[in-house]
C-alpha atoms as a PDB file:
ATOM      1  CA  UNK A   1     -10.787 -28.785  17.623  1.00  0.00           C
ATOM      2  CA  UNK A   2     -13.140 -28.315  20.412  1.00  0.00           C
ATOM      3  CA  UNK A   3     -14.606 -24.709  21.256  1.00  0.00           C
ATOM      4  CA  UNK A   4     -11.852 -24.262  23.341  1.00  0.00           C
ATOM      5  CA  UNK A   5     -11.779 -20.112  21.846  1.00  0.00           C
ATOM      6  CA  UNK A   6     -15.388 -19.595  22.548  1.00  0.00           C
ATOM      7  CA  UNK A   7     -15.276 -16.760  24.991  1.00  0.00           C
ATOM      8  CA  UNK A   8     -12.260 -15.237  23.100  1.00  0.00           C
ATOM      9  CA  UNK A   9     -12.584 -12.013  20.342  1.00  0.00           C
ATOM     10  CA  UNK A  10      -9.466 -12.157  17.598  1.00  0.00           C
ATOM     11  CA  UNK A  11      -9.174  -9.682  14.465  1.00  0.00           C
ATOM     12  CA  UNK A  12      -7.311 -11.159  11.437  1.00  0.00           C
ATOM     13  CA  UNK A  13      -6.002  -8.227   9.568  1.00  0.00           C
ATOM     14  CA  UNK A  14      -5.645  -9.265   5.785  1.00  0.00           C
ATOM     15  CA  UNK A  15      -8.323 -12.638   6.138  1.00  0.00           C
ATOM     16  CA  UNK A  16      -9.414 -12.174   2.345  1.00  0.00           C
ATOM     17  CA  UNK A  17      -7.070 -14.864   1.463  1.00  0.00           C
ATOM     18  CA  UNK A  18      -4.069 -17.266   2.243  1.00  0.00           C
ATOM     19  CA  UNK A  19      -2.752 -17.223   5.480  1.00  0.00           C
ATOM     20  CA  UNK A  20      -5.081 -14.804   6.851  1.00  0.00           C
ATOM     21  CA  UNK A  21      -8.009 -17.004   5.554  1.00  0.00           C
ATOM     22  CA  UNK A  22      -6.722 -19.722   7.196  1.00  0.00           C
ATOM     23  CA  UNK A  23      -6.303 -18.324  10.513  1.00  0.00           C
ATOM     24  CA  UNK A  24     -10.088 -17.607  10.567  1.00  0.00           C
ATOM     25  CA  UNK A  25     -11.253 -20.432   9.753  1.00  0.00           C
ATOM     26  CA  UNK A  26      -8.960 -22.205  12.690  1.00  0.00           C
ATOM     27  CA  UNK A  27      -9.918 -19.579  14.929  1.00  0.00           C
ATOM     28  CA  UNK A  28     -13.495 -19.435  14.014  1.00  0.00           C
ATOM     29  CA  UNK A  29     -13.162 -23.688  14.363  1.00  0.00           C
ATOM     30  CA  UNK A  30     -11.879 -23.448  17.833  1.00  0.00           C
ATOM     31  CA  UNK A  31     -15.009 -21.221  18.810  1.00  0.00           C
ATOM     32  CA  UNK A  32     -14.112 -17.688  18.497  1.00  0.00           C
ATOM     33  CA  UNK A  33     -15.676 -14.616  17.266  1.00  0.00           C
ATOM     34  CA  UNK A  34     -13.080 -13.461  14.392  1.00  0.00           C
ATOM     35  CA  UNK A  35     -13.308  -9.827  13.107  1.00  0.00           C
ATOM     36  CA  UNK A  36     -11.382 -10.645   9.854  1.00  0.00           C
ATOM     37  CA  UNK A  37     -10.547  -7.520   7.332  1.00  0.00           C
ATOM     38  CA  UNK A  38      -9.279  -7.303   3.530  1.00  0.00           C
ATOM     39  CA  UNK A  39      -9.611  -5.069   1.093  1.00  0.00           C
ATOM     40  CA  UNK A  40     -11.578  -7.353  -1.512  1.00  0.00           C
ATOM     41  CA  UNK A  41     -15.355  -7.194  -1.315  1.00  0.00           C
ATOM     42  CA  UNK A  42     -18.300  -8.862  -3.640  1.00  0.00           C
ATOM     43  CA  UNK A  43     -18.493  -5.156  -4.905  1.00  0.00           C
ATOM     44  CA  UNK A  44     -14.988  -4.030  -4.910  1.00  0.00           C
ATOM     45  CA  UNK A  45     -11.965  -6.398  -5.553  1.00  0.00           C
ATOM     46  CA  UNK A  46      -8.503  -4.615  -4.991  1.00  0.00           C
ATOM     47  CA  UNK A  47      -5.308  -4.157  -7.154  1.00  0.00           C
ATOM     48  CA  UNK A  48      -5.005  -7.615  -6.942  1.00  0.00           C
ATOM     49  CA  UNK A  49      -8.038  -8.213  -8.952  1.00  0.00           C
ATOM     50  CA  UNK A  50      -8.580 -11.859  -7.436  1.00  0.00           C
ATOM     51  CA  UNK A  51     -11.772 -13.418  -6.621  1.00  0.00           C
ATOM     52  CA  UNK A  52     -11.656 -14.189  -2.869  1.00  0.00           C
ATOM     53  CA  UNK A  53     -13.256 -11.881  -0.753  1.00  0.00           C
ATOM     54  CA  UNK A  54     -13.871 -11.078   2.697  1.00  0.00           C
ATOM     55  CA  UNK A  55     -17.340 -12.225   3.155  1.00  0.00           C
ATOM     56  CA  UNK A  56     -16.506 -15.536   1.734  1.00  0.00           C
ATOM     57  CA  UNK A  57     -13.576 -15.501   4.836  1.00  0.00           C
ATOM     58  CA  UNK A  58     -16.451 -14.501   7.429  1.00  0.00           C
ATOM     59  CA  UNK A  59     -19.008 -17.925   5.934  1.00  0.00           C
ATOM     60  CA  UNK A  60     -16.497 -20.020   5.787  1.00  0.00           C
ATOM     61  CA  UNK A  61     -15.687 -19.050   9.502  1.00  0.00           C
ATOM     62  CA  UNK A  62     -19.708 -19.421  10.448  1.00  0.00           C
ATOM     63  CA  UNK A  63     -19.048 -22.920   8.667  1.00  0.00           C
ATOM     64  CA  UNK A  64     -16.774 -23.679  10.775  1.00  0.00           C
ATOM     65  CA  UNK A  65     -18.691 -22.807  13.919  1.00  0.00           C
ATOM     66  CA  UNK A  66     -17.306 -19.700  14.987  1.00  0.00           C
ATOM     67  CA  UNK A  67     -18.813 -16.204  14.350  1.00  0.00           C
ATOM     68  CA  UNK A  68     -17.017 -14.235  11.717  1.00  0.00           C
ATOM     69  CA  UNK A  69     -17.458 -10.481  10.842  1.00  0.00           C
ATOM     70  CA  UNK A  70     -16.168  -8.983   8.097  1.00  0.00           C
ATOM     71  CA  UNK A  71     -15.244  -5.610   7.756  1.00  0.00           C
ATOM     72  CA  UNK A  72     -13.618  -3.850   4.794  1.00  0.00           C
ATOM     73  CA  UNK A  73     -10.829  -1.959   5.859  1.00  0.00           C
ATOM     74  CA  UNK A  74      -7.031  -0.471   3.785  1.00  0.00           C
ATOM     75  CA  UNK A  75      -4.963  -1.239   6.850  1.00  0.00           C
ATOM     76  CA  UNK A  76      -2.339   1.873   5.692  1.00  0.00           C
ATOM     77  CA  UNK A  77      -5.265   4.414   6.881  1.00  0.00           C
ATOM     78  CA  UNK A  78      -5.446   4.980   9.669  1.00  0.00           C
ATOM     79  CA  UNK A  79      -8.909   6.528  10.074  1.00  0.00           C
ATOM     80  CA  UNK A  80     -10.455   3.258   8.597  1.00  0.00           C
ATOM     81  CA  UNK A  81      -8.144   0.922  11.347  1.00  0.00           C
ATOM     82  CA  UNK A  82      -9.571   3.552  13.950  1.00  0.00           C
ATOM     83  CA  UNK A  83     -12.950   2.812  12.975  1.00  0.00           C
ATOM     84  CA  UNK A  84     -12.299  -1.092  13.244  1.00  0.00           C
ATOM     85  CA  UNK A  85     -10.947  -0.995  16.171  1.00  0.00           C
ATOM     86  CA  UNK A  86     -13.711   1.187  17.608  1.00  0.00           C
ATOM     87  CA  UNK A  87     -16.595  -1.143  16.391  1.00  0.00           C
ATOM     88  CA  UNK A  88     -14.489  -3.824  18.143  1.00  0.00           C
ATOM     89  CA  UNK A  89     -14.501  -2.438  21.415  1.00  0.00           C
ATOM     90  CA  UNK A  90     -18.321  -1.320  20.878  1.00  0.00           C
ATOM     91  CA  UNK A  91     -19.464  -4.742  20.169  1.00  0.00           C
ATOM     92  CA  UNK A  92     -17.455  -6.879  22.394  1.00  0.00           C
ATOM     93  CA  UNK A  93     -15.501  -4.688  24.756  1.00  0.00           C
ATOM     94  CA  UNK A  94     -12.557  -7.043  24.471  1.00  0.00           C
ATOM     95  CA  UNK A  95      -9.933  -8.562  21.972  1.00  0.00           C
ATOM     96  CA  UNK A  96      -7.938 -11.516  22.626  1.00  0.00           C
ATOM     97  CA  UNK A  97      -6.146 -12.053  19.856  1.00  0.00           C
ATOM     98  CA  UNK A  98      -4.625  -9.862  17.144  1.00  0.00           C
ATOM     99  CA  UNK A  99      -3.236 -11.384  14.154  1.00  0.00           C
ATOM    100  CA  UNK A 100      -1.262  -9.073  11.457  1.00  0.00           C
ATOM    101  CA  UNK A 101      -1.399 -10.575   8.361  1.00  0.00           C
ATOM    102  CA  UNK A 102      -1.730  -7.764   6.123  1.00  0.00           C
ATOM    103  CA  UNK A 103       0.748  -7.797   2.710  1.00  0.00           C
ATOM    104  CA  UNK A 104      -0.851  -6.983  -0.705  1.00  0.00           C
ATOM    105  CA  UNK A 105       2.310  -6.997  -1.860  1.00  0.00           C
ATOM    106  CA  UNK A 106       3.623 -10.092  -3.817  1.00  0.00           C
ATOM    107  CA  UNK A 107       2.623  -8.249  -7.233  1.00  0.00           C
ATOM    108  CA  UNK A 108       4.965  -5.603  -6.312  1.00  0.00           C
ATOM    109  CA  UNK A 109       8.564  -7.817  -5.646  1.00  0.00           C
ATOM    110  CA  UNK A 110      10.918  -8.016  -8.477  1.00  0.00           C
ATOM    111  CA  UNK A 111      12.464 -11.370  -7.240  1.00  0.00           C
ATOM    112  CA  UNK A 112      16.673 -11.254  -8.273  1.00  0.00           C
ATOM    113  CA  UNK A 113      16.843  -7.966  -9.275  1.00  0.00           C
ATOM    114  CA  UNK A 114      19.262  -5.647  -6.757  1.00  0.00           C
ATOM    115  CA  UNK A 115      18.448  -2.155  -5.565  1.00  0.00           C
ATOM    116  CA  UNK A 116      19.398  -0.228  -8.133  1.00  0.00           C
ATOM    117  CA  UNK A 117      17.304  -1.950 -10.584  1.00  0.00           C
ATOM    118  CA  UNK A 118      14.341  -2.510  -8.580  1.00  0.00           C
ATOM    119  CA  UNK A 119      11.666  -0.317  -8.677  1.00  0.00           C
ATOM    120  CA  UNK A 120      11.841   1.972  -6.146  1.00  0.00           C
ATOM    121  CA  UNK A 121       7.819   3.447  -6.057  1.00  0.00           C
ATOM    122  CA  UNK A 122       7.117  -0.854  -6.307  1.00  0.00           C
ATOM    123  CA  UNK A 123       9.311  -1.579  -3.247  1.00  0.00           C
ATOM    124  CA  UNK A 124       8.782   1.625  -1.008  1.00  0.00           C
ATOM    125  CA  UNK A 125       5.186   0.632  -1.482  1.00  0.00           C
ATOM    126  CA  UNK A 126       5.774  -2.870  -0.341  1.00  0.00           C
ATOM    127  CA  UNK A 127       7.594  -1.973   2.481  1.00  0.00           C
ATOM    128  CA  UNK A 128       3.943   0.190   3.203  1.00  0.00           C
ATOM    129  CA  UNK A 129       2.177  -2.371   3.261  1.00  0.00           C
ATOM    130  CA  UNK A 130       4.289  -5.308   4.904  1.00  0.00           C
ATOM    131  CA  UNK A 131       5.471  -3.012   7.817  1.00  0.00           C
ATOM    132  CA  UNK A 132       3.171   0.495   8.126  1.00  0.00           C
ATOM    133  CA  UNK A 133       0.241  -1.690   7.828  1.00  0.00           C
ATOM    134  CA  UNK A 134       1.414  -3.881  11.040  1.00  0.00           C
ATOM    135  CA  UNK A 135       2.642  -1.146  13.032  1.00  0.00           C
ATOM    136  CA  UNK A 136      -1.071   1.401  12.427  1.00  0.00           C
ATOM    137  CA  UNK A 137      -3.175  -1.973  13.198  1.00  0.00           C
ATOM    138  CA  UNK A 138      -1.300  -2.667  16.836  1.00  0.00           C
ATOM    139  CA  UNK A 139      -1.218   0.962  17.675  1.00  0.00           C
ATOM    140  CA  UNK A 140      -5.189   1.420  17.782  1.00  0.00           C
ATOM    141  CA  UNK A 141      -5.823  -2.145  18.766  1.00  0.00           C
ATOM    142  CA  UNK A 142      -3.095  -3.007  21.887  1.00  0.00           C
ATOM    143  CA  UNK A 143      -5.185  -0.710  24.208  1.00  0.00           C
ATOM    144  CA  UNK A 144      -8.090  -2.931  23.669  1.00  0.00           C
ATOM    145  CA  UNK A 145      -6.257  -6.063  23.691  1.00  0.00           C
ATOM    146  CA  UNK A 146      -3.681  -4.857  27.181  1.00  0.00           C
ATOM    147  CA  UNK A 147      -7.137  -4.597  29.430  1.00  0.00           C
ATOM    148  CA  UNK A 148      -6.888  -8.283  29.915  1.00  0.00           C
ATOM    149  CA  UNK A 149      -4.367 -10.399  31.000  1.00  0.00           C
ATOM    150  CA  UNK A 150      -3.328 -13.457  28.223  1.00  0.00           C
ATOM    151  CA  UNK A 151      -3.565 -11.063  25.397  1.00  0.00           C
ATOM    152  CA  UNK A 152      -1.891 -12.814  21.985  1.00  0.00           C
ATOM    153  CA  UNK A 153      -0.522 -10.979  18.914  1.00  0.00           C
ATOM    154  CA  UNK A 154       0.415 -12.852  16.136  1.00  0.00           C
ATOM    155  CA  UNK A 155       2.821 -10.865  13.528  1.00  0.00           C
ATOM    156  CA  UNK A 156       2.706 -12.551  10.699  1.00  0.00           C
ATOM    157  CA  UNK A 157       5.969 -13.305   8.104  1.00  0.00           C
ATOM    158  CA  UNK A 158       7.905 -15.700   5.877  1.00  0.00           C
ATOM    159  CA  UNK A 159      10.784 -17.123   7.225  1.00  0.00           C
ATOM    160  CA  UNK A 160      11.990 -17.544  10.889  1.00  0.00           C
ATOM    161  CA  UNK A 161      14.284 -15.669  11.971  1.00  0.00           C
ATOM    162  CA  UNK A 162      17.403 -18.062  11.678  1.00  0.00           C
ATOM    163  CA  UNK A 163      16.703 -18.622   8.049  1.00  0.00           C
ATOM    164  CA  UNK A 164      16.299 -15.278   7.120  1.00  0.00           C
ATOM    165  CA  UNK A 165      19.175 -13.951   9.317  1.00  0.00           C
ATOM    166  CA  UNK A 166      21.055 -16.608   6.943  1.00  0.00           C
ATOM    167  CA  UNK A 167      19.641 -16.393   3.532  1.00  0.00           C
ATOM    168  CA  UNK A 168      18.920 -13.116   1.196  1.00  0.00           C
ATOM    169  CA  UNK A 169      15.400 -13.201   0.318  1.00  0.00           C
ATOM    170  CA  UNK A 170      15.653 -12.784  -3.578  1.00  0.00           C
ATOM    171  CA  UNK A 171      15.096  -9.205  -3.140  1.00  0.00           C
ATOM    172  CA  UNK A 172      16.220  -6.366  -0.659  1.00  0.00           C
ATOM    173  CA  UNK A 173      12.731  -4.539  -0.248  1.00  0.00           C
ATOM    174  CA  UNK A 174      11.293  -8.237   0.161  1.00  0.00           C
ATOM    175  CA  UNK A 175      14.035  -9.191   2.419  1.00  0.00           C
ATOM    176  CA  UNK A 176      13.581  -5.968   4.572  1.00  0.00           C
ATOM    177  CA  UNK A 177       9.753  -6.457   5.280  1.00  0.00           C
ATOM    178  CA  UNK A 178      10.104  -9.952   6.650  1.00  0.00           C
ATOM    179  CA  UNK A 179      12.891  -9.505   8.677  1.00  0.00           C
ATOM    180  CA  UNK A 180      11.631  -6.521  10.394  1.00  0.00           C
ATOM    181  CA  UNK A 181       8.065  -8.058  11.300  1.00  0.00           C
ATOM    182  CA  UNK A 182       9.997 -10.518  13.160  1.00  0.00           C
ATOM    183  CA  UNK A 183      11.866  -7.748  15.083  1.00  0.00           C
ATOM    184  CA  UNK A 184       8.292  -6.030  14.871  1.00  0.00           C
ATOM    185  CA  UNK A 185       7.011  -8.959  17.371  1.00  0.00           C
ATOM    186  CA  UNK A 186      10.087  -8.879  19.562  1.00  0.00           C
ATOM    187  CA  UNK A 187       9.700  -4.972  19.885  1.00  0.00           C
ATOM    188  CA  UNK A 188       6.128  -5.979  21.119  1.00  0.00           C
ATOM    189  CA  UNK A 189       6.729  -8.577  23.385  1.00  0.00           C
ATOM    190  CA  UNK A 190       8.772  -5.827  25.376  1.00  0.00           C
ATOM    191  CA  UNK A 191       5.691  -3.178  25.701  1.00  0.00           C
ATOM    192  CA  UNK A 192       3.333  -6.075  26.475  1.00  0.00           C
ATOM    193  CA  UNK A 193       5.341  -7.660  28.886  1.00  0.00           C
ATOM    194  CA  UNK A 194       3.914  -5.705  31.898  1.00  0.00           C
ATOM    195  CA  UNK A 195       0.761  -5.935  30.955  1.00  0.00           C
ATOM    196  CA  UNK A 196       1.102 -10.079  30.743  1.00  0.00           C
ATOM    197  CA  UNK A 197       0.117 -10.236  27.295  1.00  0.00           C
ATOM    198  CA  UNK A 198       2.521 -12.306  24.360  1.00  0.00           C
ATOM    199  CA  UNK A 199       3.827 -11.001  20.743  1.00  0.00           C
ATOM    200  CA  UNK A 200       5.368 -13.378  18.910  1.00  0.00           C
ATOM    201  CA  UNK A 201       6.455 -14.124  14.889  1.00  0.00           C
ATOM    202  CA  UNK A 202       4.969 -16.634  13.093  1.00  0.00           C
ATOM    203  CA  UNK A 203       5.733 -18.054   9.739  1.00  0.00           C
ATOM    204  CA  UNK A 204       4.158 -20.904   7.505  1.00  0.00           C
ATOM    205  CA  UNK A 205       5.972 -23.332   5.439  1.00  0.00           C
ATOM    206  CA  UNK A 206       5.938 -23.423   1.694  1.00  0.00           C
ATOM    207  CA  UNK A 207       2.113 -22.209   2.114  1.00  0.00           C
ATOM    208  CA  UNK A 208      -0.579 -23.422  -0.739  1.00  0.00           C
ATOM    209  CA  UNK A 209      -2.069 -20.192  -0.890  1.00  0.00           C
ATOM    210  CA  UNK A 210      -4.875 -19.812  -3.322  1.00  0.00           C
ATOM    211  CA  UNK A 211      -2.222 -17.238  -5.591  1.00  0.00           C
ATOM    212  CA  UNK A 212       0.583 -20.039  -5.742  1.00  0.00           C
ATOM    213  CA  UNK A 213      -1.723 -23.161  -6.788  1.00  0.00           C
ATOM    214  CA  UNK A 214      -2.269 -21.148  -9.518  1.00  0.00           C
ATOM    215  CA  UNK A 215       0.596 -20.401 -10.284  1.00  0.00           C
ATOM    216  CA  UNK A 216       1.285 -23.995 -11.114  1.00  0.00           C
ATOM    217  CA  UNK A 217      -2.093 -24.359 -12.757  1.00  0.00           C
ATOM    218  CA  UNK A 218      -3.049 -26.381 -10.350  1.00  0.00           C
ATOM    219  CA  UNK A 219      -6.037 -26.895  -7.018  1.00  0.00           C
ATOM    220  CA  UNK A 220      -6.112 -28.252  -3.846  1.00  0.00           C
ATOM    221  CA  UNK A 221      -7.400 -31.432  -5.077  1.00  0.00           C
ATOM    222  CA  UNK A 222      -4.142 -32.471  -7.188  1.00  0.00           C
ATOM    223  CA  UNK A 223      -1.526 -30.038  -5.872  1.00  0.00           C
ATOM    224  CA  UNK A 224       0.876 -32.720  -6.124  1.00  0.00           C
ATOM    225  CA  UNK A 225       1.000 -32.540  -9.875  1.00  0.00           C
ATOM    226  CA  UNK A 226       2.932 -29.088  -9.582  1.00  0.00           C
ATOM    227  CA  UNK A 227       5.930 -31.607  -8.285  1.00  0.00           C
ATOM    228  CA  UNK A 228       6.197 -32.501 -12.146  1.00  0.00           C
ATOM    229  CA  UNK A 229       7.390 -28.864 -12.432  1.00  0.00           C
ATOM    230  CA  UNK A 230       9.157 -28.098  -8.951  1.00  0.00           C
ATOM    231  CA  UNK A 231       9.554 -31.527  -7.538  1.00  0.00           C
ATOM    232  CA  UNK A 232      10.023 -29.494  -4.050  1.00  0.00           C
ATOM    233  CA  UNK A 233       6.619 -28.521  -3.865  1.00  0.00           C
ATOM    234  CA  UNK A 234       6.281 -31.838  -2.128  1.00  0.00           C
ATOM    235  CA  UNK A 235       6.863 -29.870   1.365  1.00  0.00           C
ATOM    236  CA  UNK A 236       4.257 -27.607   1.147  1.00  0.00           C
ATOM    237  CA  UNK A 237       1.222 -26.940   3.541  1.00  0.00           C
ATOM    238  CA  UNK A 238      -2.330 -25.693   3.041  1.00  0.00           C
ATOM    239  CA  UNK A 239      -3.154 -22.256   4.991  1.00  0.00           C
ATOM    240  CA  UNK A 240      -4.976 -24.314   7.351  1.00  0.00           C
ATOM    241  CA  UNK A 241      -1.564 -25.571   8.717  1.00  0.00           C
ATOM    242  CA  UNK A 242      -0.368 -22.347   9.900  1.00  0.00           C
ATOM    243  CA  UNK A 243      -4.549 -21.885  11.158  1.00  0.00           C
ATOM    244  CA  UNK A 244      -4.140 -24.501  13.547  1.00  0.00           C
ATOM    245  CA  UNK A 245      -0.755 -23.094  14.622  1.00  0.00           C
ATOM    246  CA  UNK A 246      -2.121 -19.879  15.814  1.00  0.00           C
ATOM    247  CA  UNK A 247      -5.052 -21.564  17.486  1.00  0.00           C
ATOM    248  CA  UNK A 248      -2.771 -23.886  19.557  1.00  0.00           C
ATOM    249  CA  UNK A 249      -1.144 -20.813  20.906  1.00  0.00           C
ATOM    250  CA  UNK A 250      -4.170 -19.048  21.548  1.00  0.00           C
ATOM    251  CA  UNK A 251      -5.448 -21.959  23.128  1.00  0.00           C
ATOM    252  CA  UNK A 252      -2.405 -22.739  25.240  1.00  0.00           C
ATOM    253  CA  UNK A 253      -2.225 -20.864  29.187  1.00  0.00           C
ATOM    254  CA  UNK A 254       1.334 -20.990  28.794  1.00  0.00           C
ATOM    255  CA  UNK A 255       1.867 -19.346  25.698  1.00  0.00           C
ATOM    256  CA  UNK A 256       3.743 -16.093  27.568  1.00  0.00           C
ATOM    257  CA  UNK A 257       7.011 -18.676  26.916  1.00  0.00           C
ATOM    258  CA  UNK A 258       7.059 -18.124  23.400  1.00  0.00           C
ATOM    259  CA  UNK A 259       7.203 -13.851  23.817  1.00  0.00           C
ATOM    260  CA  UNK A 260       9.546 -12.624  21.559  1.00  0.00           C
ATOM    261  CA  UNK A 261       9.920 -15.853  19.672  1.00  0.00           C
ATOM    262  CA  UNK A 262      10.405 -16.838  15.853  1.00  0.00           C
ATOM    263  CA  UNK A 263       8.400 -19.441  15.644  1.00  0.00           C
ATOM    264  CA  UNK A 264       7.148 -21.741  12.056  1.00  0.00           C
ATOM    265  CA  UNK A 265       4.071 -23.960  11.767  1.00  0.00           C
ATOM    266  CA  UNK A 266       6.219 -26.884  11.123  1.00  0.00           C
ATOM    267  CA  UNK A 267       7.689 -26.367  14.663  1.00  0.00           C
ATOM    268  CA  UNK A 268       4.575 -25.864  16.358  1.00  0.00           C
ATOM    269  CA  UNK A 269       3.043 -29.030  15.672  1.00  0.00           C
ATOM    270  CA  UNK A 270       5.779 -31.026  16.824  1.00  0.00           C
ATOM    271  CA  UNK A 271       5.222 -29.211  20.251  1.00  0.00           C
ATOM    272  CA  UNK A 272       0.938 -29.111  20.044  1.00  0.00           C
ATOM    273  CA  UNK A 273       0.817 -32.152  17.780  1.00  0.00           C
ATOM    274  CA  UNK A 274      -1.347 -30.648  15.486  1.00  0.00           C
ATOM    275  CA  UNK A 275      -1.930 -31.647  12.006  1.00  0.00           C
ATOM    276  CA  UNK A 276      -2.567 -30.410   8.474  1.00  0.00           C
ATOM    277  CA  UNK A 277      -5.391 -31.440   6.944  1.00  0.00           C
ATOM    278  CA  UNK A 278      -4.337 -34.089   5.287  1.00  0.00           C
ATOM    279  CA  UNK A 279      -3.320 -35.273   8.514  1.00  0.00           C
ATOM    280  CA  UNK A 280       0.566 -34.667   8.009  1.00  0.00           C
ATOM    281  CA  UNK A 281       3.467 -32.763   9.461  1.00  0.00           C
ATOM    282  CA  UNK A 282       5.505 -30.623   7.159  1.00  0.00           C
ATOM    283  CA  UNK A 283       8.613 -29.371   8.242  1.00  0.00           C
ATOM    284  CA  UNK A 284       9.111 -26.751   5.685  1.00  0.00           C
ATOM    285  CA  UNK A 285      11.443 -24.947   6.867  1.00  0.00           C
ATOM    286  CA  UNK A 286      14.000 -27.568   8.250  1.00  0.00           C
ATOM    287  CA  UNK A 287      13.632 -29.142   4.661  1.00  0.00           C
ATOM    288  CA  UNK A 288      14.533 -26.031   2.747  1.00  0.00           C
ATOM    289  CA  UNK A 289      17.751 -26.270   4.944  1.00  0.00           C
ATOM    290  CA  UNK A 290      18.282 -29.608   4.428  1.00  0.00           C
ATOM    291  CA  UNK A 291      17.514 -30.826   0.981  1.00  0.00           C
ATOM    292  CA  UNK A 292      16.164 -28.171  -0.947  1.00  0.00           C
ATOM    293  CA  UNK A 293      19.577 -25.723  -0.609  1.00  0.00           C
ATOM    294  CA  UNK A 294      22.155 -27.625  -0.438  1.00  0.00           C
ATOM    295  CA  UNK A 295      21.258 -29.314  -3.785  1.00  0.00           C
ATOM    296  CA  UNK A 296      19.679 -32.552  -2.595  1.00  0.00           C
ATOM    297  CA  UNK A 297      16.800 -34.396  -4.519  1.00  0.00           C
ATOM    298  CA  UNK A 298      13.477 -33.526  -3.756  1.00  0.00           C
ATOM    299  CA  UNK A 299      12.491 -36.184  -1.194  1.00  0.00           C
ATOM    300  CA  UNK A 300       9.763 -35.119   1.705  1.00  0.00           C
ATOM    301  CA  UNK A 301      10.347 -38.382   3.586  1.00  0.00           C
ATOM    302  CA  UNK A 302      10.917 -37.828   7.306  1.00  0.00           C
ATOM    303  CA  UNK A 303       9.962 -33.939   6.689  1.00  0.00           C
ATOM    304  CA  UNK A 304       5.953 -34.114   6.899  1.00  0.00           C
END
């Protein structure tokens, strides 16, 4: 991509890994400085205890040939968001792009298990840090981002809105936090509205996050040998996919006609005819309909 965001300023809140890591990196590619936060360090790793970190987000955005800064920061205090958001406006007196990203909360979902069961300190906290986290992030940094006209936030989710309006998520306190990010972004879109700036929700595919390769013991390099245990991991897209999506948007002048909008990475790049890096489409969530829950054998043809 050409440096088409070079004049722009985005924050990526939760860039340590996944998604968030791929946003960066797209941003970063497409020219932009990218203020990316987690709360994984080279000294301090979080619950999570995985190796990724935040400065590794911030090179590989340099790498790409954007500047990235990172900036250690637990997105459910709001004192530390404050400060963030402060150095933001001290250093650049602008932000163009907010992406909320922030989860830290796969460890916590007890997938099939109903209310009553569920843990309810596990999924109170979840719903912390899928929702709080979002909502303390765009309250200290939309008065920064509202001073200019074009303005993009990006909330960040699994699962647009149709699909998750028709399909229980394997877990109410899971099922809660996506659905209301996506009503998060149309709240959003109202208050920016005057102001000319866009909110909308955007989801990946079945993402090849760092966490789920290994969960099938697998890496980038021969993902497809996780088919031999789900053969429908043949749909799925690196972070980078999902990258590129929220870089077309930011890129595009006319991006106020998505405001409000559910929108997937697989329906993006139909519109912005971007690619993943292999160079294919996937159309995640249109195969999930299609062939992966109604029964059908796995079969990606004419869906990436």
């Amino acid at each position: 991509m050409s440096q088409v965001l070079k004049d722009k300023v985005a924050l990526v809140a939760g860039a340590t890994r996944g998604a968030g890591r791929g946003i960066a990196v797209e941003l970063g590619s497409a020219g932009a400085t990218v203020y990316l936060t987690g709360r994984t360090t080279r000294a301090q790793r979080s619950e999570y205890k995985r190796p990724e970190t935040i400065e590794e987000t911030a090179e590989l955005v340099q790498r790409a040939g954007g500047q990235g800064i990172s900036m250690q920061v637990d997105h459910l205090d709001p004192a530390q968001v404050q400060a963030l958001v402060a150095r933001i406006e001290s250093e650049q007196s602008r932000l163009d792009i907010l992406v909320n990203d922030v989860l830290g909360a796969e460890l916590l979902a007890e997938w099939n298990v109903p209310v009553w069961k569920h843990s309810i300190v596990g999924g109170l906290r979840m719903l912390r840090l899928a929702i709080d986290t979002h909502i303390i992030t765009s309250h200290f940094a939309l008065p920064i981002l509202i001073k200019n006209q074009g303005g993009l936030v990006v909330e960040m989710t699994d699962g647009t809105a149709e699909y998750n309006n028709a399909n229980y998520r394997l877990s109410l306190f899971y099922d809660l936090a996506k659905t209301s990010v996506i009503r998060m972004a149309w709240a959003q879109a109202q208050e920016l509205l005057p102001y000319r700036c866009t909110a909308v929700a955007l989801t990946p595919g079945w993402m090849r996050s760092e966490m789920m390769l290994d969960n099938y013991d697998v890496s980038e390099a021969n993902w497809r040998d996780a088919t031999l245990k789900q053969p429908h991991f043949v749909i799925t897209e690196t972070p980078r996919y999902v990258g590129r999506a929220v870089a077309a948007l930011a890129s595009d002048p006319e991006v106020a006609r998505w405001n409000g909008q559910s929108l997937s990475s697989g329906q993006l790049a139909k519109i912005y005819g971007f690619t993943d890096l292999d160079g294919s489409s996937p159309d995640a969530w249109r195969y999930l309909r299609e062939v992966q829950d109604v029964g059908k054998p796995a079969d990606a043809t004419g869906y990436r």
